[in-house]
C-alpha atoms as a PDB file:
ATOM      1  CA  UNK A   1       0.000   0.000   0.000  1.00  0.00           C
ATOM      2  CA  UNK A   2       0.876   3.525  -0.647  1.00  0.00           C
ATOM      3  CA  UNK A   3       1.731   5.695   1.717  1.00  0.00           C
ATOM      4  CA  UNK A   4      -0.511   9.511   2.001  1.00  0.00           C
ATOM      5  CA  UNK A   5       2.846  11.401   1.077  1.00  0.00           C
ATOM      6  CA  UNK A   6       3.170   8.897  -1.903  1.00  0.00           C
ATOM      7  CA  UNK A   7      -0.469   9.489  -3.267  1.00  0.00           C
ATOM      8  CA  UNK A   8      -0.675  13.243  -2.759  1.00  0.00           C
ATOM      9  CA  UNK A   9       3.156  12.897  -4.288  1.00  0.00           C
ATOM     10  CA  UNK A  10       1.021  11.250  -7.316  1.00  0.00           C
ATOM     11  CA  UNK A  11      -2.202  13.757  -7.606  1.00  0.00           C
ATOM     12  CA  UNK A  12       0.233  16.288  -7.594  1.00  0.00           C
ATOM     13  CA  UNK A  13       1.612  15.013 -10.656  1.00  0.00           C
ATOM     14  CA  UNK A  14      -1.407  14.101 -12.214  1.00  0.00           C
ATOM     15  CA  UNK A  15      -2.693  17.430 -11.670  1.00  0.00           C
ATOM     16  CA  UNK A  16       0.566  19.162 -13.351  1.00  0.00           C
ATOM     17  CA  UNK A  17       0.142  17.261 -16.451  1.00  0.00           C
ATOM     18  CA  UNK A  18      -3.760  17.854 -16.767  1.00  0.00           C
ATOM     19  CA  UNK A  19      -2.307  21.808 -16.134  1.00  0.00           C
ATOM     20  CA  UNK A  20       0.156  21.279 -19.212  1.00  0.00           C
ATOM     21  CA  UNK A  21      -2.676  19.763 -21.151  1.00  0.00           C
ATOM     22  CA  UNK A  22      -5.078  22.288 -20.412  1.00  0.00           C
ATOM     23  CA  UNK A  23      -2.233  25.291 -21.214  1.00  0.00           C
ATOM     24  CA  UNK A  24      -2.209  23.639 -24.771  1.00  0.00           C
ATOM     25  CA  UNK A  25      -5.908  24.221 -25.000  1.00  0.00           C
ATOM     26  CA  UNK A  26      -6.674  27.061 -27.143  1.00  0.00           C
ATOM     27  CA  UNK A  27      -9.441  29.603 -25.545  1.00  0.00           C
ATOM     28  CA  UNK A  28      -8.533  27.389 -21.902  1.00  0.00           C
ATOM     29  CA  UNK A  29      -6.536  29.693 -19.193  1.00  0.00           C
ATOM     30  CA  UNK A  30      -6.041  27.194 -16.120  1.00  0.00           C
ATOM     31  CA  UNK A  31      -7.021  29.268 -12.779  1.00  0.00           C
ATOM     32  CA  UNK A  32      -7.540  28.668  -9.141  1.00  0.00           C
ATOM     33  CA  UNK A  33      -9.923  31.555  -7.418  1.00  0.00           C
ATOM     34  CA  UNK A  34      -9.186  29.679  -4.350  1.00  0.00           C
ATOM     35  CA  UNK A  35      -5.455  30.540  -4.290  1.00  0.00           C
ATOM     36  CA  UNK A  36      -6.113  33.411  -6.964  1.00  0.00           C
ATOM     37  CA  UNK A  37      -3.597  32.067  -9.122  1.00  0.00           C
ATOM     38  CA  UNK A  38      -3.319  32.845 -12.956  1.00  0.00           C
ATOM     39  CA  UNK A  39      -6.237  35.896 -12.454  1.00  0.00           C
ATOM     40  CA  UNK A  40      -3.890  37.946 -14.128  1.00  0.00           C
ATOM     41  CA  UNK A  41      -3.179  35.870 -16.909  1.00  0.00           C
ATOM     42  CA  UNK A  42      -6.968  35.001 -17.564  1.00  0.00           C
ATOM     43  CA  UNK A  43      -7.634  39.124 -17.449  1.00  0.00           C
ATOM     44  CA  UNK A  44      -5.053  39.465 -20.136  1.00  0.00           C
ATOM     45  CA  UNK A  45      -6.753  36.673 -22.051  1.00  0.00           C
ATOM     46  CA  UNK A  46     -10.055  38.365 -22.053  1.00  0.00           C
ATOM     47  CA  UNK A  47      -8.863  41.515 -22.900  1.00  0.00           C
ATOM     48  CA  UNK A  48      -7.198  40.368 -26.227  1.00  0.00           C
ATOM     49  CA  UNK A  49     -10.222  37.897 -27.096  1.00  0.00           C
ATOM     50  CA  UNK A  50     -12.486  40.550 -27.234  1.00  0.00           C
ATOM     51  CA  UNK A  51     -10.779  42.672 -29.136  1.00  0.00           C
ATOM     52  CA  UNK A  52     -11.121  45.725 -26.665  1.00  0.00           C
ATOM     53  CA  UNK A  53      -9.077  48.848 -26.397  1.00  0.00           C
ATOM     54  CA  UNK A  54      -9.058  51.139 -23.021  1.00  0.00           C
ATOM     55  CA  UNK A  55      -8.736  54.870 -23.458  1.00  0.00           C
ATOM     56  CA  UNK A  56      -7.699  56.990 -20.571  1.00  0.00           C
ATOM     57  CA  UNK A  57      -8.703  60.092 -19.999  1.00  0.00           C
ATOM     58  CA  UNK A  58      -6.389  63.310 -18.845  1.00  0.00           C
ATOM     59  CA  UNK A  59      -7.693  66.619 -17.887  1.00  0.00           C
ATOM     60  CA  UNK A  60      -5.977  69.836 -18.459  1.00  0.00           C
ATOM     61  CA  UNK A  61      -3.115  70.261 -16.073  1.00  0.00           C
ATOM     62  CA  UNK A  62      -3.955  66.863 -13.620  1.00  0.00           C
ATOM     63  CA  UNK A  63      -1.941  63.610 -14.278  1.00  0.00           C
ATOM     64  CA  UNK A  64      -4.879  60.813 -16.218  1.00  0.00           C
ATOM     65  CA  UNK A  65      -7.293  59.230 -15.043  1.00  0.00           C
ATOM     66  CA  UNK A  66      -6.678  54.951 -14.827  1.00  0.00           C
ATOM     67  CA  UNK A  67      -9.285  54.486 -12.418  1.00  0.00           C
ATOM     68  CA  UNK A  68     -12.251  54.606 -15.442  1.00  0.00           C
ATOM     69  CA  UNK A  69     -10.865  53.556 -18.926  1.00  0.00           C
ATOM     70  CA  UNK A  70     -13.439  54.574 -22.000  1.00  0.00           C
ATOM     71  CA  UNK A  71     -13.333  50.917 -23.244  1.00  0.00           C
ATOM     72  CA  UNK A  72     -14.064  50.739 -27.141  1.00  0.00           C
ATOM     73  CA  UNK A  73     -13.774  47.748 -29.827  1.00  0.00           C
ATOM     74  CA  UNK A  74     -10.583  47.557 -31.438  1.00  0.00           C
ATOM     75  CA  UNK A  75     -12.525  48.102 -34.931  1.00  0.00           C
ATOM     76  CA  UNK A  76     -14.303  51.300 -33.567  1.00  0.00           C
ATOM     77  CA  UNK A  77     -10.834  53.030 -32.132  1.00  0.00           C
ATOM     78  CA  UNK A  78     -10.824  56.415 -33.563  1.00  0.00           C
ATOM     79  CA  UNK A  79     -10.785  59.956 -31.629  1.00  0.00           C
ATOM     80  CA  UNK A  80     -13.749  60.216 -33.420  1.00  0.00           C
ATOM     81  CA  UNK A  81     -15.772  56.953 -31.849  1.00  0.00           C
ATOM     82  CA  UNK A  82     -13.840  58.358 -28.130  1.00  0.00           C
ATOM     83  CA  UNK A  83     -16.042  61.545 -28.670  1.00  0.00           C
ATOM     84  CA  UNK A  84     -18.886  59.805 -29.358  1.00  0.00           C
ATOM     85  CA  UNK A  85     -18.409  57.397 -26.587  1.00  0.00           C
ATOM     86  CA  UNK A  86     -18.824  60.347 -24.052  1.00  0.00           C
ATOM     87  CA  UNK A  87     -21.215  62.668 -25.458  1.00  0.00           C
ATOM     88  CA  UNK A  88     -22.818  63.016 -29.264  1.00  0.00           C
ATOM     89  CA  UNK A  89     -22.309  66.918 -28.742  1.00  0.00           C
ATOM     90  CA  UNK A  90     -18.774  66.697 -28.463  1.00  0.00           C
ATOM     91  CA  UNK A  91     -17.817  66.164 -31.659  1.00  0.00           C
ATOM     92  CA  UNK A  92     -19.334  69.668 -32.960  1.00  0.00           C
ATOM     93  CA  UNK A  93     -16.915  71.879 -30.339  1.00  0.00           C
ATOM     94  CA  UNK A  94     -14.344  69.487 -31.006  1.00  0.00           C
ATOM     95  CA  UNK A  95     -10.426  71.617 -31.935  1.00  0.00           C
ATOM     96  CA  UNK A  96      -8.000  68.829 -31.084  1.00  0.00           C
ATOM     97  CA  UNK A  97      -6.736  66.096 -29.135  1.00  0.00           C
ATOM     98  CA  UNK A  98      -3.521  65.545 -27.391  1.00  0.00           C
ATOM     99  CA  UNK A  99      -2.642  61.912 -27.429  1.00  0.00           C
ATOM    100  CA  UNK A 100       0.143  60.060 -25.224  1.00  0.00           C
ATOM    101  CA  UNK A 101       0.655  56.264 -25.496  1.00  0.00           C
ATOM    102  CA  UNK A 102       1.861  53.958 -28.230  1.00  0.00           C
ATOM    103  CA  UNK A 103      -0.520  55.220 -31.248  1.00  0.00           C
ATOM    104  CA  UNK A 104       1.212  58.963 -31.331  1.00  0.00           C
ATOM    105  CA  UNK A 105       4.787  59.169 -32.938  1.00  0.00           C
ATOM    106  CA  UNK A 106       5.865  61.980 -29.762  1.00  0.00           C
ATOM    107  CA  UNK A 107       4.567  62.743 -26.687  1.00  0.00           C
ATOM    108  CA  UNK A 108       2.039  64.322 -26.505  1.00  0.00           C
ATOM    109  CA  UNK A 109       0.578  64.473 -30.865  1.00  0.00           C
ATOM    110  CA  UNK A 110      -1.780  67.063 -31.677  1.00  0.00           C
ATOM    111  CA  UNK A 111      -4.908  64.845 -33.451  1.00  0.00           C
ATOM    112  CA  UNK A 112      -7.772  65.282 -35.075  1.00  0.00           C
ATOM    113  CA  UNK A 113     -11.255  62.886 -35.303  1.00  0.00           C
ATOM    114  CA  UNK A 114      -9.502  60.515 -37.634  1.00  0.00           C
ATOM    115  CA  UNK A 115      -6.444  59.248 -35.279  1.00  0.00           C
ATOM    116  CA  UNK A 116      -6.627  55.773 -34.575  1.00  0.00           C
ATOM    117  CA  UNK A 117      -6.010  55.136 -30.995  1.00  0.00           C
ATOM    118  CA  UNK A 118      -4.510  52.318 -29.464  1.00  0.00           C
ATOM    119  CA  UNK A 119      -5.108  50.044 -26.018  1.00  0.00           C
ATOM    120  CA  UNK A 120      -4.177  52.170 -23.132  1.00  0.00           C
ATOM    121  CA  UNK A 121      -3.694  55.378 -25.286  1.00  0.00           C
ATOM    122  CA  UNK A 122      -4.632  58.709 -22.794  1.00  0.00           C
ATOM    123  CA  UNK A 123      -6.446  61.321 -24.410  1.00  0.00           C
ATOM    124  CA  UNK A 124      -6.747  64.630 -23.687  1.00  0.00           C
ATOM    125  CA  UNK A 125      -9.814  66.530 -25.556  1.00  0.00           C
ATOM    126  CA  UNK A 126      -9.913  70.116 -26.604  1.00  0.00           C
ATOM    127  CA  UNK A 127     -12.755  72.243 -27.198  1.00  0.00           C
ATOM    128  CA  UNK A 128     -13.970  75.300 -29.365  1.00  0.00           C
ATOM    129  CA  UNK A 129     -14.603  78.395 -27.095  1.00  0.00           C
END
């Protein structure tokens, strides 16, 4: 007979090769909520199957917001679709945007409604007096 060290020895290695199976899975992120292990990962996977970009927002002389992302589809990513997302009206007193983040080629670019904007992109939006 086996000893308990031996079979928990055993389920332990049963249970890392079901891990490496299920890693091989495509669309399968292995997780325990118990421990919280892999949360991050599985985050990261939902983020890049949906096909969703987060926009952060900056206001005029304060440091951006990351607490509230304006979350948009990857195919819908313009400044355009970001002015749209918070009001329909801001699009007619719309003058520019300032941009920081991987989509704008220096820190901050000056854009207008047809700047495609990236995931984690921060905006800044200015208006017509």
């Amino acid at each position: 007979q086996k000893t308990a060290y031996e079979i928990c020895a055993c389920l332990v290695g049963s249970e890392m090769c079901i891990r490496d199976r299920l890693y091989q899975m495509p669309m399968c992120v292995p997780i325990s909520a118990h421990h919280e292990w892999n949360l991050d990962y599985l985050l990261e996977k939902v983020w890049d199957s949906m096909d969703l970009v987060r926009i952060y927002t900056k206001p005029k002389g304060q440091i951006p917001d990351y607490s509230a992302p304006v979350v948009l589809t990857s195919d819908r990513c313009t400044v355009e679709d970001f002015c749209d997302a918070i009001h329909k009206t801001l699009k007619k007193n719309f003058r520019f945007a300032n941009v920081w983040g991987t989509s704008a080629k220096h820190t901050p670019q000056r854009c207008g409604l047809s700047h495609v904007l990236q995931d984690e992109d921060c905006i800044q939006i200015v208006k017509n007096v």
